[in-house]
Protein backbone atom coordinates (compact mmCIF):
# COMPACT_ATOMS: atom_id res chain seq x y z
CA UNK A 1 -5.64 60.37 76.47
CA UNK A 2 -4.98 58.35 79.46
CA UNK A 3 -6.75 59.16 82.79
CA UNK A 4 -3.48 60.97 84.39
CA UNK A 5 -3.65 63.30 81.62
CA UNK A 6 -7.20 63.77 81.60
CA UNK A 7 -6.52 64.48 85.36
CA UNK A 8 -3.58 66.22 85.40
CA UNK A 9 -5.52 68.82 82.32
CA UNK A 10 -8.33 68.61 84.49
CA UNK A 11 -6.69 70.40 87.49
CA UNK A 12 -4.28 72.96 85.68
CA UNK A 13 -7.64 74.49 84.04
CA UNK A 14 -9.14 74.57 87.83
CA UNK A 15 -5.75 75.65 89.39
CA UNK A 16 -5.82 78.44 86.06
CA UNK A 17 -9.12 79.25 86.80
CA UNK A 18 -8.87 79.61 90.49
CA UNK A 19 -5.88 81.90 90.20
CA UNK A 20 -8.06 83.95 87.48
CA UNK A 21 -10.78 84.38 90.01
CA UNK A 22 -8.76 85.39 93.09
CA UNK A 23 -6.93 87.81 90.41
CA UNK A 24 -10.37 89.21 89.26
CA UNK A 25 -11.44 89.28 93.52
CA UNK A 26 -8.29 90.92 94.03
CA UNK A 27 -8.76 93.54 91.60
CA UNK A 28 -12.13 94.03 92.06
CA UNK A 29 -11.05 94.63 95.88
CA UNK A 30 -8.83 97.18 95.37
CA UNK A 31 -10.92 99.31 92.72
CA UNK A 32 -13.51 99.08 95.32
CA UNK A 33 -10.80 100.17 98.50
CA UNK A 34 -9.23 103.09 95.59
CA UNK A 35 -12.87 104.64 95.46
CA UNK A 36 -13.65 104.47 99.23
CA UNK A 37 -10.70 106.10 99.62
CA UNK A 38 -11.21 108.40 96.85
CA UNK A 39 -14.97 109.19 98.26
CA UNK A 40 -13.28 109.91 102.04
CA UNK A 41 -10.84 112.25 100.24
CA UNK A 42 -13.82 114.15 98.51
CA UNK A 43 -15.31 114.12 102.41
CA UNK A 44 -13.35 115.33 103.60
CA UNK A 45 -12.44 118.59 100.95
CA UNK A 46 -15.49 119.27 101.42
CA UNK A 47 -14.95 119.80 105.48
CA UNK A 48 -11.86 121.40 105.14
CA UNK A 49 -12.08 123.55 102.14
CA UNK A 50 -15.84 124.65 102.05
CA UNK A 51 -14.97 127.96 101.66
CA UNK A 52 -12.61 127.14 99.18
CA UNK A 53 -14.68 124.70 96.68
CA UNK A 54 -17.51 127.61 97.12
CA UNK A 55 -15.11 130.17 95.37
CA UNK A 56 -14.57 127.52 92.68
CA UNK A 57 -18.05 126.68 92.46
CA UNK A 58 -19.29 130.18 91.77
CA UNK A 59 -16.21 130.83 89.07
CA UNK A 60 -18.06 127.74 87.15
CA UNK A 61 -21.46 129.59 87.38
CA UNK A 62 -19.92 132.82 86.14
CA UNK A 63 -18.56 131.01 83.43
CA UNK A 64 -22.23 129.02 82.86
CA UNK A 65 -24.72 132.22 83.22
CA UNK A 66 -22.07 134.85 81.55
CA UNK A 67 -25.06 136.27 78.99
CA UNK A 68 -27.55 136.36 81.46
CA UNK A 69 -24.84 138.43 84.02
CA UNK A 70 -24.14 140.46 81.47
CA UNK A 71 -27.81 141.37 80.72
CA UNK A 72 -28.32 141.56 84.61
CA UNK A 73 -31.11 138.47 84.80
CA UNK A 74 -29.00 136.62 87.34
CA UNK A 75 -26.15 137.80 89.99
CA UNK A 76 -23.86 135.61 91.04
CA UNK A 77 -21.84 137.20 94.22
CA UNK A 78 -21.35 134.75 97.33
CA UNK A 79 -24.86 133.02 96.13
CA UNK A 80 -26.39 132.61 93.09
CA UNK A 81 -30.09 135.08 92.19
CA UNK A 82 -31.92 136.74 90.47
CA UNK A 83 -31.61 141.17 91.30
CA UNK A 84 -35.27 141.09 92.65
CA UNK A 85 -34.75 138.23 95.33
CA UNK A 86 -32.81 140.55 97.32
CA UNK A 87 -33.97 143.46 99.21
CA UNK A 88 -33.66 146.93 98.24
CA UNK A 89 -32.17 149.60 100.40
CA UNK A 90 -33.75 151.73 99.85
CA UNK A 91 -37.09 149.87 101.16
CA UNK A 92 -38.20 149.01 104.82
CA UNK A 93 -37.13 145.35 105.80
CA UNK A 94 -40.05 143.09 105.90
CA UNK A 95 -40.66 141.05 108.26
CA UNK A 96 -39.63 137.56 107.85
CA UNK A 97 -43.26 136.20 108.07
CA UNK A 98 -44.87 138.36 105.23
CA UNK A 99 -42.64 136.33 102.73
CA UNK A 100 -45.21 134.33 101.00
CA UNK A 101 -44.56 130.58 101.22
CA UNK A 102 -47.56 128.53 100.50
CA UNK A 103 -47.64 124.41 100.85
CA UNK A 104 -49.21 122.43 97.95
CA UNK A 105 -49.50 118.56 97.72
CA UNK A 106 -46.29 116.50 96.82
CA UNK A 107 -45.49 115.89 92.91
CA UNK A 108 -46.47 112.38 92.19
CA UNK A 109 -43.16 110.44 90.45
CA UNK A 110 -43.62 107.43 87.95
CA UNK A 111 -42.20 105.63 90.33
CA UNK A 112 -40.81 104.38 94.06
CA UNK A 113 -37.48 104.51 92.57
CA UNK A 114 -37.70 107.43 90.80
CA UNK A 115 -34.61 109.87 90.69
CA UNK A 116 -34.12 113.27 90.33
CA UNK A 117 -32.03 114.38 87.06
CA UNK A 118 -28.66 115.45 89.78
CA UNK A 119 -29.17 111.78 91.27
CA UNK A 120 -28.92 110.00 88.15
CA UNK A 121 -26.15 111.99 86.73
CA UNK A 122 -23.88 112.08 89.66
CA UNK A 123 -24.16 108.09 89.69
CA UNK A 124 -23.10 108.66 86.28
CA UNK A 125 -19.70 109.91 87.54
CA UNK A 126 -18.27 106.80 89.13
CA UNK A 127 -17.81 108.70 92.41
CA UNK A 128 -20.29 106.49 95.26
CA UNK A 129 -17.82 103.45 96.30
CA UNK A 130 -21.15 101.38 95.78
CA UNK A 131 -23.29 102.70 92.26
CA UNK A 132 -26.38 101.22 93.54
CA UNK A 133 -26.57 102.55 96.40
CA UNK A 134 -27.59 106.60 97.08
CA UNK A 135 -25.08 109.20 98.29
CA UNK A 136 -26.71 109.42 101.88
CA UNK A 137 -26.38 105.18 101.68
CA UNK A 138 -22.62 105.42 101.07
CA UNK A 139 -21.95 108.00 103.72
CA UNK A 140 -23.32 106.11 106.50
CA UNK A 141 -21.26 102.82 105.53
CA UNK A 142 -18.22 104.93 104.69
CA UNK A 143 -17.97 107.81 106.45
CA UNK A 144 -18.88 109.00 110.47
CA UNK A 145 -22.16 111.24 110.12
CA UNK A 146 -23.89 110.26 113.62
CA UNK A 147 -25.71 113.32 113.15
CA UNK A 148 -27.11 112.74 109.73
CA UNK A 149 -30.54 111.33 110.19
CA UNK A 150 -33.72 111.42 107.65
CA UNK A 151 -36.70 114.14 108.63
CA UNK A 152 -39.63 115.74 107.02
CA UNK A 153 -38.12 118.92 105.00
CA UNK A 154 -39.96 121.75 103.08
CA UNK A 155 -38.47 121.29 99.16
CA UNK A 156 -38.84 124.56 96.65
CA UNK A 157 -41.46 123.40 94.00
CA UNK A 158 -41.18 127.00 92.34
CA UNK A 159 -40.34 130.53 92.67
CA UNK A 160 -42.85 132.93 91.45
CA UNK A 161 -41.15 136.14 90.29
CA UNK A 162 -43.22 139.66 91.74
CA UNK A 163 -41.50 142.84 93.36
CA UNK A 164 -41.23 140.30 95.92
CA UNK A 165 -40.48 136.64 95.71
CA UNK A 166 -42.86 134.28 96.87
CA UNK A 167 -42.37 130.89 96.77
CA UNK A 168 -44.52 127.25 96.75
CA UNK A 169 -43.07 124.41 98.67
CA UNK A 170 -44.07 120.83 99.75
CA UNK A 171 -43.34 118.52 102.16
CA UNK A 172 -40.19 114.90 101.39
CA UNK A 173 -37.32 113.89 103.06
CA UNK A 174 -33.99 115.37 104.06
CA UNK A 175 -32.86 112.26 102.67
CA UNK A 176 -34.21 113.40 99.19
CA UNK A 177 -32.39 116.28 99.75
CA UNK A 178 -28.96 115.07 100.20
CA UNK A 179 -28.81 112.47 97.94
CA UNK A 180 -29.61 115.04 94.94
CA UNK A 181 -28.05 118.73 96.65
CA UNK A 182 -25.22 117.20 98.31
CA UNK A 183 -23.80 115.68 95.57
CA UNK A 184 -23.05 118.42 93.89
CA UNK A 185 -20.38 119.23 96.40
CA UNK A 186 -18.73 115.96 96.16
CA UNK A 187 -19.14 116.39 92.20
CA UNK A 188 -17.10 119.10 92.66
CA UNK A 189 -14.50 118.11 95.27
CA UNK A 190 -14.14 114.97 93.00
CA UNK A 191 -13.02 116.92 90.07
CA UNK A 192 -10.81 118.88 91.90
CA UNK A 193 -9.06 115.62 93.44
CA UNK A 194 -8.82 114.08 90.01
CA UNK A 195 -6.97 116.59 87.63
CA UNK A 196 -6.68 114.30 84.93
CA UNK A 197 -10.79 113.72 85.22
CA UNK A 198 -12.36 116.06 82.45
CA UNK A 199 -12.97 119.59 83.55
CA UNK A 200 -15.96 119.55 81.17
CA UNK A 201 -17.47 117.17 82.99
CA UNK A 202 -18.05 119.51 86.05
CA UNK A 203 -19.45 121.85 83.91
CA UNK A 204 -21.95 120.01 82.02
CA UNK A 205 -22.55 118.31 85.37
CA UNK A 206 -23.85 121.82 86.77
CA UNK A 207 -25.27 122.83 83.41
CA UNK A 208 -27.63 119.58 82.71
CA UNK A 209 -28.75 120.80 86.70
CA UNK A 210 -29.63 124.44 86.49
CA UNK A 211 -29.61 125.50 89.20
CA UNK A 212 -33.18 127.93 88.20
CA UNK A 213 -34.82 124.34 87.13
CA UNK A 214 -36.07 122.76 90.19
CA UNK A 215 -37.39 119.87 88.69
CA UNK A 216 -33.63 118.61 88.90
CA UNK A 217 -33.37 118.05 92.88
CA UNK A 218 -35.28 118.69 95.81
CA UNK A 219 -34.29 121.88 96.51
CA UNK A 220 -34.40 121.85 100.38
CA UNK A 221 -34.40 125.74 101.87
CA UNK A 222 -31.99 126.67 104.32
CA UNK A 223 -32.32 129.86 107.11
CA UNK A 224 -29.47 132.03 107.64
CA UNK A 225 -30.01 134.35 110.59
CA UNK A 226 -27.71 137.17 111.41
CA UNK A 227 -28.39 137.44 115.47
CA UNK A 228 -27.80 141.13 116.71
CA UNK A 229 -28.46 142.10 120.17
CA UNK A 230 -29.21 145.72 120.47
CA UNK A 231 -29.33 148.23 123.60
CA UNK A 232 -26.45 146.53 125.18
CA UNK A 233 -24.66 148.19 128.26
CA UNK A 234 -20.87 148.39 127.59
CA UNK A 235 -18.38 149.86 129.69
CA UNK A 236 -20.73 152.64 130.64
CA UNK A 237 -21.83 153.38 126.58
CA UNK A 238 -24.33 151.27 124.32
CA UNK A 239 -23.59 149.07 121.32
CA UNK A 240 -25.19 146.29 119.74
CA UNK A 241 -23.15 142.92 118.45
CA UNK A 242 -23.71 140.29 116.31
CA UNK A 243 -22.99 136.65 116.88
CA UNK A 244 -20.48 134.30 114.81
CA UNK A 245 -21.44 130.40 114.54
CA UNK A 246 -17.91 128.59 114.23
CA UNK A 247 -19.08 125.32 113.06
CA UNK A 248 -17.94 122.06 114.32
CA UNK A 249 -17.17 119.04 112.48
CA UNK A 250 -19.91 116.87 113.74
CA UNK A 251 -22.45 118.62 111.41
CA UNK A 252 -23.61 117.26 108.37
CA UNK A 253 -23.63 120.38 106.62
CA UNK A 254 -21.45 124.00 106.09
CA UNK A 255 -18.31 121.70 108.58
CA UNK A 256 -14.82 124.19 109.80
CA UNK A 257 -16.63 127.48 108.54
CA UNK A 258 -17.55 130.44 110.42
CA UNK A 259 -21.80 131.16 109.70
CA UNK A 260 -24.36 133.27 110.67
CA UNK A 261 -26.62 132.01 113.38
CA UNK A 262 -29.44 130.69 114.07
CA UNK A 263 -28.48 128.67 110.70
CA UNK A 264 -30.62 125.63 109.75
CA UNK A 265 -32.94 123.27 106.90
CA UNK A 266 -36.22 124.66 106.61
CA UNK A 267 -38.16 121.44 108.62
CA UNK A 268 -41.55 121.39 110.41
CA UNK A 269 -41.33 120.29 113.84
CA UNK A 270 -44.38 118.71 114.23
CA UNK A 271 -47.25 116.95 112.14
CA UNK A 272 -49.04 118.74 110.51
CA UNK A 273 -51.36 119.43 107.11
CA UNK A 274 -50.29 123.20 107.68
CA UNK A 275 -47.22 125.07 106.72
CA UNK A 276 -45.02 126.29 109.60
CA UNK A 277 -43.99 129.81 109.88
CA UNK A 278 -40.47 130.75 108.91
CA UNK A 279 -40.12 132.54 112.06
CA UNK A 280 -40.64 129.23 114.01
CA UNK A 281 -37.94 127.56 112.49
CA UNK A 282 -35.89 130.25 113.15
CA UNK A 283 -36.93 130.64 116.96
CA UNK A 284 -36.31 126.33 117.20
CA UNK A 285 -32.72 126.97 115.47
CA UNK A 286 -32.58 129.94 117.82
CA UNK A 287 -33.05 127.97 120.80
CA UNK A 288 -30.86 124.84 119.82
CA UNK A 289 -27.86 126.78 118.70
CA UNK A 290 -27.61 130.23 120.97
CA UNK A 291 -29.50 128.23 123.71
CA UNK A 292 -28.35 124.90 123.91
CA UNK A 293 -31.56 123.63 123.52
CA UNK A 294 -31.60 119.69 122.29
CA UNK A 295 -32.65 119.40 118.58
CA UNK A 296 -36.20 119.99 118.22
CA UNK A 297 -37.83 120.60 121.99
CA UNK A 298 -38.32 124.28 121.57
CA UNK A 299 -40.93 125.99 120.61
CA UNK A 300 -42.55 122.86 118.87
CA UNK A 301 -45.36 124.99 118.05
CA UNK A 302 -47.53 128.42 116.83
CA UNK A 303 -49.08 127.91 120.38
CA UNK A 304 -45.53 127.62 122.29
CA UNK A 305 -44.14 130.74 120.11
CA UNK A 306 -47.08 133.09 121.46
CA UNK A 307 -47.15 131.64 124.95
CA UNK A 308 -43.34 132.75 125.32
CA UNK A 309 -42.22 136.02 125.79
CA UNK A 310 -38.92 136.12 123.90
CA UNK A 311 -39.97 134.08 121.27
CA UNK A 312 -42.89 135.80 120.67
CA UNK A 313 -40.99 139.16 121.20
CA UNK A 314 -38.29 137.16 118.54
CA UNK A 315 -40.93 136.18 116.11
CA UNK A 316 -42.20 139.83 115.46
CA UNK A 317 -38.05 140.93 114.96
CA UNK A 318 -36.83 138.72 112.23
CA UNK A 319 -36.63 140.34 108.79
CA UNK A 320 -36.20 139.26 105.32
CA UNK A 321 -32.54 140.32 103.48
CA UNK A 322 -32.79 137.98 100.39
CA UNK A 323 -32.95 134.20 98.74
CA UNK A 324 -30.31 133.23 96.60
CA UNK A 325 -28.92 129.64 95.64
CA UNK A 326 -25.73 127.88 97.57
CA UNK A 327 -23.05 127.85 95.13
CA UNK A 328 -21.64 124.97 96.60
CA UNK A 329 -24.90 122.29 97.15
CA UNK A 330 -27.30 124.00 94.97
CA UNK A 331 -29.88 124.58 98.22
CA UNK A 332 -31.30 127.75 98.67
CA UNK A 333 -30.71 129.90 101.35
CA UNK A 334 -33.45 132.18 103.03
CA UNK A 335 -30.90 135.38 104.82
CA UNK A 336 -32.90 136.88 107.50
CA UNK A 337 -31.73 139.46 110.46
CA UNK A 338 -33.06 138.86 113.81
CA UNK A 339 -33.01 142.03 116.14
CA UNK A 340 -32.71 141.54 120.29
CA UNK A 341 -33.68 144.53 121.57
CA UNK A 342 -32.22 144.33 125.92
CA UNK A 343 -34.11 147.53 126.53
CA UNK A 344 -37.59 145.14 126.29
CA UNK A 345 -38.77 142.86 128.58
CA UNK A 346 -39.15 139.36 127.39
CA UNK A 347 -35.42 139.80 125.56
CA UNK A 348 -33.89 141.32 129.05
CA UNK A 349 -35.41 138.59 131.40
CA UNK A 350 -33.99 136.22 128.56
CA UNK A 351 -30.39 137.47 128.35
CA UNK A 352 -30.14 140.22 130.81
CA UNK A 353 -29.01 144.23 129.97
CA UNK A 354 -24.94 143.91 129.82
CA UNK A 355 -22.64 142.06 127.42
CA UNK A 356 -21.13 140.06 130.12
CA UNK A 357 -24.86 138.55 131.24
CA UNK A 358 -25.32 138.09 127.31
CA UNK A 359 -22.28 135.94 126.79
CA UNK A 360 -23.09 134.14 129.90
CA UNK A 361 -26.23 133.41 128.56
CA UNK A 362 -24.96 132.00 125.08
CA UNK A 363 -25.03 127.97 125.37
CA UNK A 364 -23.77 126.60 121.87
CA UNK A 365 -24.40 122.50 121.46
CA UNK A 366 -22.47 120.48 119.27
CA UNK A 367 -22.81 122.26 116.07
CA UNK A 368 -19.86 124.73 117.29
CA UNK A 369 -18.63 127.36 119.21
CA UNK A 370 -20.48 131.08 119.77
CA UNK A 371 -18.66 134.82 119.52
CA UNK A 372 -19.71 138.16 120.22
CA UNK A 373 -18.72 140.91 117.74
CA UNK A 374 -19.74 144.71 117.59
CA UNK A 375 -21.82 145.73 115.10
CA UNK A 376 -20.49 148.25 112.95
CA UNK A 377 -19.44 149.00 109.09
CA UNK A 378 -15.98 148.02 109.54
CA UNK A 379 -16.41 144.40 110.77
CA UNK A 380 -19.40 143.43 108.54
CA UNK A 381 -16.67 144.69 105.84
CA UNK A 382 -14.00 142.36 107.07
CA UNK A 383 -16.46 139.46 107.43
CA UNK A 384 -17.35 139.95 103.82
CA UNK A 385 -13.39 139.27 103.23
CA UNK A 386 -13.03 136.26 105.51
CA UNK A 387 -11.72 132.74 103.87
CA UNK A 388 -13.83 130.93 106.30
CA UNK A 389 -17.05 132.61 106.27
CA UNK A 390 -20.01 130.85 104.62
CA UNK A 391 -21.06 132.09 101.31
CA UNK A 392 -24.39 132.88 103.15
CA UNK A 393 -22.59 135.40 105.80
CA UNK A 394 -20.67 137.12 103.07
CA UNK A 395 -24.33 138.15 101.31
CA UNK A 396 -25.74 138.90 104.71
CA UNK A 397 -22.53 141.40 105.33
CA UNK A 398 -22.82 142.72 101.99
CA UNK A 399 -26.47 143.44 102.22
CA UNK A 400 -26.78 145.27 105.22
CA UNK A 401 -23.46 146.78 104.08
CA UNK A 402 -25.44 148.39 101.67
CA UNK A 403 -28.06 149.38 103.44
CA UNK A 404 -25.73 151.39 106.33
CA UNK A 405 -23.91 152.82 103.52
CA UNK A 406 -27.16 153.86 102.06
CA UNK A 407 -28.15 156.02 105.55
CA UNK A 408 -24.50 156.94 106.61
CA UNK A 409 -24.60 154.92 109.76
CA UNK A 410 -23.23 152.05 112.17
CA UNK A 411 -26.80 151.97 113.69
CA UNK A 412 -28.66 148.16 112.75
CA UNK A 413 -32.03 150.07 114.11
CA UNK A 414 -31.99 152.25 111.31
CA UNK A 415 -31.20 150.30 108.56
CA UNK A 416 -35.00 148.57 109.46
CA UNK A 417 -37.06 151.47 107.59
C-alpha cells in the first residue's frame, strides 16, 4: 500500500467518523430539544388544566382503592381520606389549634443522595430533559419559576388514626417536597400528552406511591382557609361573604384556578427548635394574600400574633373542616374556616363595618386577584360545581354544605356548634 492510499484510507475513516459524530451530536441534540419541549408541554398542562388533570387523577385513585371504597376505609371525593379525617356535622368545629401536630427529629437517610421511592421512579419515566438532575433542577433551567425558591417546610412523618386525627411532622426542604410531590403532576400530564405511552404506567406509577405510605415522599402539608367576614352592613341588611383567590400564573403551585384563601405550605417563619402553630401560618398567609403583605414579614411570631389585635382576634376564629390528600401532587391539605366577625373590635378597626370598606381593604399580591361572594347554600353549591375551583375548595363547599344542610340554615355562625 503506497503512502497516498494509506493517506487517502486514512482520511475517509476520519471524514466517516466525523460525519458519524456530528450525526450522533445531532441526534443527541434533538432528543434532548424533543424532551424540553415535551417537559414545557407537561408545564404547562399542568397551569392550564389543573382542574382538569385533578378529575383524571382522582378517576385513577377510584380505580386503585375500589375495595377499600367499597368497604368505606378511604373516600375519594375532590381529595383523597380516610371518613374520620373529616369533621362531623353533627359536632362543634374545633378550633384549628387543638389539632394535634407534634414535631419529632428528622429521619436519618443512608445517604446525602438518598431519594424518596416517587423520586426514583419518576426519573424512571424519561420525563426530566436532564435524568441526573432533580425535577426542581430542571424547572429552573427550563422553565420561568422566579417565585420558586427552597425554605424550611413541615413534612407528614405519620398520621395517627383517633376520633380525631393527629398528626407527627418534622422539619426538610420545600425543595424535598417538590422534587418527590410535584412530580406526580407532571407524571400525570406526561401520560396524558403521550397517548401512545402505556396507561399502566400511570397507574403503577401512583400505586408503587400510595398515597397512605409516607415513606414514599415528603409529604409537605398545605392550609386551605375559607375567609368569611361576618356582621357585614349591606344596603341597610346584614350578610356575611366569603372570599375567592383567583390564582395567578406566577405561583409555583395550584396556577389559573380559583382557591380558597388564605391558601399556603405549612412553613415556619422563623428558627426555631419549636413547632409553630397552625394558626400562625394561617394569619402570615392571611396577611400576604388578603393584605398584601410581602412574603413572610407578618406576624413572624407567637409574640407578634398576641401583641395584634386582629390576629390575635383571627387566631382564636380559625376552625378545623378536614385533611385529606391532593389528588393531583399527592400533598396533603389541612381545610380550615376562618370567621371575621365586623361587629368586634380588632376585626372592625382592621377592615371597617360595610362591604365597600371591606373590599377597599382587600390588597391581593402577586399570587392573584381577590372577590367577594355572599355566603349562602346556593353559592357554596355552585362552587362545588365549578371547572376551575381547586379540589381543596370543592371539599371545603361540600363540608360546610353539609353542615348548613344539617341545621336548615344560610347562617356560617351556626354551623360553629
Amino acid at each position: 500500500m503506497t503512502t497516498f492510499e494509506f493517506a487517502t484510507i486514512l482520511i475517509t475513516t476520519l471524514l466517516t467518523i466525523a460525519a458519524l459524530y456530528i450525526a450522533t451530536m445531532q441526534y443527541v441534540h434533538e432528543k434532548r430539544k424533543q424532551r424540553i419541549e415535551r417537559f414545557e408541554l407537561d408545564s404547562k398542562s399542568i397551569k392550564n388544566d389543573y382542574t382538569k388533570l385533578s378529575s383524571q387523577a382522582i378517576d385513577l385513585y377510584r380505580k386503585i382503592y375500589a375495595t377499600q371504597i367499597a368497604s368505606s376505609q378511604i373516600q375519594v371525593n375532590n381529595l383523597v381520606y380516610k371518613p374520620s379525617w373529616a369533621s362531623n356535622p353533627a359536632y362543634p368545629l374545633m378550633p384549628i389549634d387543638d389539632l394535634p401536630i407534634s414535631l419529632i427529629p428528622k429521619p436519618e437517610w443512608p445517604s446525602r443522595e438518598y431519594q424518596k421511592t416517587s423520586e426514583v421512579t419518576f426519573r424512571q419515566r424519561k420525563i426530566n430533559p436532564y435524568d441526573k438532575k432533580s425535577l426542581v433542577d430542571n424547572i429552573l433551567i427550563h422553565l420561568d419559576h422566579k417565585h420558586l425558591w427552597d425554605s424550611p417546610t413541615y413534612i407528614v412523618n405519620s398520621i395517627i388514626e383517633g376520633s380525631i386525627p393527629s398528626l407527627q411532622v418534622y422539619k426538610s426542604s420545600y425543595f424535598d417536597f417538590y422534587n418527590s410531590c410535584m412530580c406526580f403532576g407532571f407524571e400525570l400530564a406526561h401520560a396524558i400528552n403521550n397517548p401512545v405511552d402505556d396507561e399502566e404506567k400511570t397507574i403503577n406509577f401512583r400505586k408503587t406511591n400510595d398515597l397512605f405510605d409516607l415513606t414514599n415522599r415528603y409529604c409537605a402539608m398545605g392550609t386551605v382557609t375559607l375567609s368569611v367576614f361576618t356582621n357585614v352592613q349591606s344596603n341597610e341588611k346584614v350578610k356575611s361573604y366569603f372570599v375567592l383567590h383567583s390564582r395567578s400564573e406566577d405561583v409555583a403551585e395550584g396556577k389559573n384556578i380559583i382557591n380558597a384563601v388564605p391558601a399556603g405550605t405549612y412553613q415556619p417563619s422563623v428558627s426555631s427548635d419549636k413547632l409553630e402553630p397552625l394558626s400562625l401560618n394561617i394569619i402570615r398567609e392571611f396577611g400576604e394574600e388578603i393584605r398584601g403583605k410581602k412574603e413572610f414579614t407578618y406576624a413572624y411570631s407567637i409574640d407578634e400574633i398576641e401583641s395584634d389585635l386582629f390576629a390575635k382576634e383571627m387566631k382564636t376564629n380559625i376552625y378545623f373542616l378536614g385533611i385529606g390528600f391532593n389528588p393531583l401532587n399527592a400533598y396533603l391539605e389541612i381545610l380550615t374556616l376562618a370567621i371575621i366577625d365586623l361587629s368586634k373590635s380588632g376585626n372592625a378597626t382592621e377592615f371597617g363595618p360595610s362591604l365597600e370598606n371591606v373590599r377597599q381593604k382587600l390588597r391581593s399580591n402577586f399570587e392573584g386577584s381577590l372577590e367577594l361572594q355572599e355566603f349562602n347554600r346556593q353559592k357554596l353549591s355552585n362552587i362545588s360545581a365549578t371547572y376551575h375551583a381547586a379540589p381543596s375548595l370543592k371539599e371545603i363547599a361540600a363540608i360546610l354544605l353539609k353542615r348548613l344542610d344539617a341545621r336548615n340554615t344560610d347562617a356560617v355562625e351556626e354551623i360553629l356548634n
